[in-house]
Protein backbone atom coordinates (compact mmCIF):
# COMPACT_ATOMS: atom_id res chain seq x y z
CA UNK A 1 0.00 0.00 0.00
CA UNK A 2 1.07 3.37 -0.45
CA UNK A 3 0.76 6.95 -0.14
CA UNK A 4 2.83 9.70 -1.88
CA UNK A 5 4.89 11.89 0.01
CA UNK A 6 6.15 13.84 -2.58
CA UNK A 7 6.38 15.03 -6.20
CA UNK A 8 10.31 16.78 -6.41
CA UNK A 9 12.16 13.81 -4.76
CA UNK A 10 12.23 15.61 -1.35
CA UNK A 11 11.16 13.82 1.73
CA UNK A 12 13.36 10.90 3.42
CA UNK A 13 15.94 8.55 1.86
CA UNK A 14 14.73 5.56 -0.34
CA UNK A 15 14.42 2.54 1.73
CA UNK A 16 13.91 4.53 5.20
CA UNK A 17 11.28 5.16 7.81
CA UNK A 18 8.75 7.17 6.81
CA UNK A 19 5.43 8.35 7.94
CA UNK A 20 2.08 9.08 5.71
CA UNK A 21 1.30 12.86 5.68
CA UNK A 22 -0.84 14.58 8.12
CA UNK A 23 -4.65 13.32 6.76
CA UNK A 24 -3.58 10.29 5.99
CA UNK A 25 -5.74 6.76 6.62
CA UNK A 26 -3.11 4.85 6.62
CA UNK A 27 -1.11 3.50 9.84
CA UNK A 28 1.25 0.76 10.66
CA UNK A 29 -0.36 -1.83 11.65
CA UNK A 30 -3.94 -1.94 10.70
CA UNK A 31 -5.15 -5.03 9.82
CA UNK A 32 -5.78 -6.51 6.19
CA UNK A 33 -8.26 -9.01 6.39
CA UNK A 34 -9.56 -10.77 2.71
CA UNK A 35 -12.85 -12.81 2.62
CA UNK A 36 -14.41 -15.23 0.27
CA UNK A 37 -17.62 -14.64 -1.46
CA UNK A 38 -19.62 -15.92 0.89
CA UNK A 39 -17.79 -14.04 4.24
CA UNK A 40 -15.39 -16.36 5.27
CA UNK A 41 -11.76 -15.28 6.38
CA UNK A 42 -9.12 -16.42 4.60
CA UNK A 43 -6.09 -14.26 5.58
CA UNK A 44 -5.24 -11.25 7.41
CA UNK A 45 -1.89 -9.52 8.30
CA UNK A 46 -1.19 -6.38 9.32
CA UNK A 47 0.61 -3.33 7.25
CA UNK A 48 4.55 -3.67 8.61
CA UNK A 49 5.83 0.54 8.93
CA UNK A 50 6.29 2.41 6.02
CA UNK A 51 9.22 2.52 4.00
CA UNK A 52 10.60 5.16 1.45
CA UNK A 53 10.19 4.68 -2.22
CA UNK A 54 10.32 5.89 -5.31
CA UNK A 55 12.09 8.07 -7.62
CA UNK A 56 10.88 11.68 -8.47
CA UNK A 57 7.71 10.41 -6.96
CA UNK A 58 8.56 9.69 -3.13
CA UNK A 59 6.10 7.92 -1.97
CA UNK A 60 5.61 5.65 1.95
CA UNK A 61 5.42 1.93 1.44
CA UNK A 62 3.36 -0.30 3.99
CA UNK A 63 3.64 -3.94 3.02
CA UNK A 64 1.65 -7.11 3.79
CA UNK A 65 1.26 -10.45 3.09
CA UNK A 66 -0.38 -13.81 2.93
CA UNK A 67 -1.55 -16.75 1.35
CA UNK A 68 -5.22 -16.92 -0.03
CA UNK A 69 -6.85 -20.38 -1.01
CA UNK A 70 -7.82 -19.90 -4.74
CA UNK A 71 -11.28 -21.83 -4.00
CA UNK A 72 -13.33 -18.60 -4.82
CA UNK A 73 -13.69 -16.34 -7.14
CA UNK A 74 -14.75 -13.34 -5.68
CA UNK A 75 -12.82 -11.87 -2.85
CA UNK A 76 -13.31 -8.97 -0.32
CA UNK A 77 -10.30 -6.83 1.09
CA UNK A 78 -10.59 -4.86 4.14
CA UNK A 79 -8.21 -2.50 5.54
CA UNK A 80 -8.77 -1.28 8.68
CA UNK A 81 -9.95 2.75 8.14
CA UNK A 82 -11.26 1.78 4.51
CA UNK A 83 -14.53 0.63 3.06
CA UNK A 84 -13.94 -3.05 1.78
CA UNK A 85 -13.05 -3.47 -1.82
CA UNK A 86 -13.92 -6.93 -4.12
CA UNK A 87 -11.64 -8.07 -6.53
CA UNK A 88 -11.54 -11.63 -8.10
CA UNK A 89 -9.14 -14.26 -8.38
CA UNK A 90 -7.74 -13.06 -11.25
CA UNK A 91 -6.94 -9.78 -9.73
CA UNK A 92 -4.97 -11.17 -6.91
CA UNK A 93 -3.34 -13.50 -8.68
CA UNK A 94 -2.21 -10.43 -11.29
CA UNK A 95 -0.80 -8.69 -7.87
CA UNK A 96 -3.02 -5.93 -6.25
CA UNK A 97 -1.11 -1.95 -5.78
CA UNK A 98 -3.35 -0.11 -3.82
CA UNK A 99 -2.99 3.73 -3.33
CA UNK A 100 -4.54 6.25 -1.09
CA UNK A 101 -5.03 9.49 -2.29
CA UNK A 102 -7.14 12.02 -0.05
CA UNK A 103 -8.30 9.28 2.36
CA UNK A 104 -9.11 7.42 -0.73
CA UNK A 105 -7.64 3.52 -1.08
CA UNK A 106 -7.82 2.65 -4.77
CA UNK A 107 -5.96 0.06 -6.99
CA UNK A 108 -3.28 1.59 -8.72
């Protein structure tokens, strides 16, 4: 997940600490929960601290991970602060980027 911190490659060092700007939803260590179609939970984790990233564009990097069974096809993601989002199997499997922009979280 991330958030951009900047446009003109100021802000801190690629590949340390960083914070999301003042507004921001996201926070180390909300939980990411995904669900199959029909509610179930199939994985959560929680979003490690963010990270510096980018070139030009700077922007704070909160990973995650897990497995998720590929027995549905239609999957929920939750992160806590943001209204769930459904993707399908495809999706996943593709690799999801998700953005927040103005306490937005979209795919990217």
């Amino acid at each position: 997940m991330k958030v951009e911190l900047s446009t003109d490659d100021t802000g801190p060092d690629i590949g340390k600490p960083c914070t999301p700007p003042p507004g921001s939803k996201v926070k180390a260590g909300a939980e990411v929960r995904v669900t199959d179609g029909d509610g179930k939970i199939l994985g959560t984790d929680r979003l490690d601290p963010g990270e510096a990233n980018g070139s030009g564009l700077i922007t704070c990097e909160f990973g995650f991970f897990f497995k998720v069974p590929g027995a549905s096809e239609n999957y929920v993601m939750t992160v806590e602060g943001f209204p769930p989002m459904s993707y399908t199997r495809e999706d996943i499997r593709r690799g999801l980027s998700l953005w927040e922009d103005q306490g937005t979280l979209s795919q990217g």
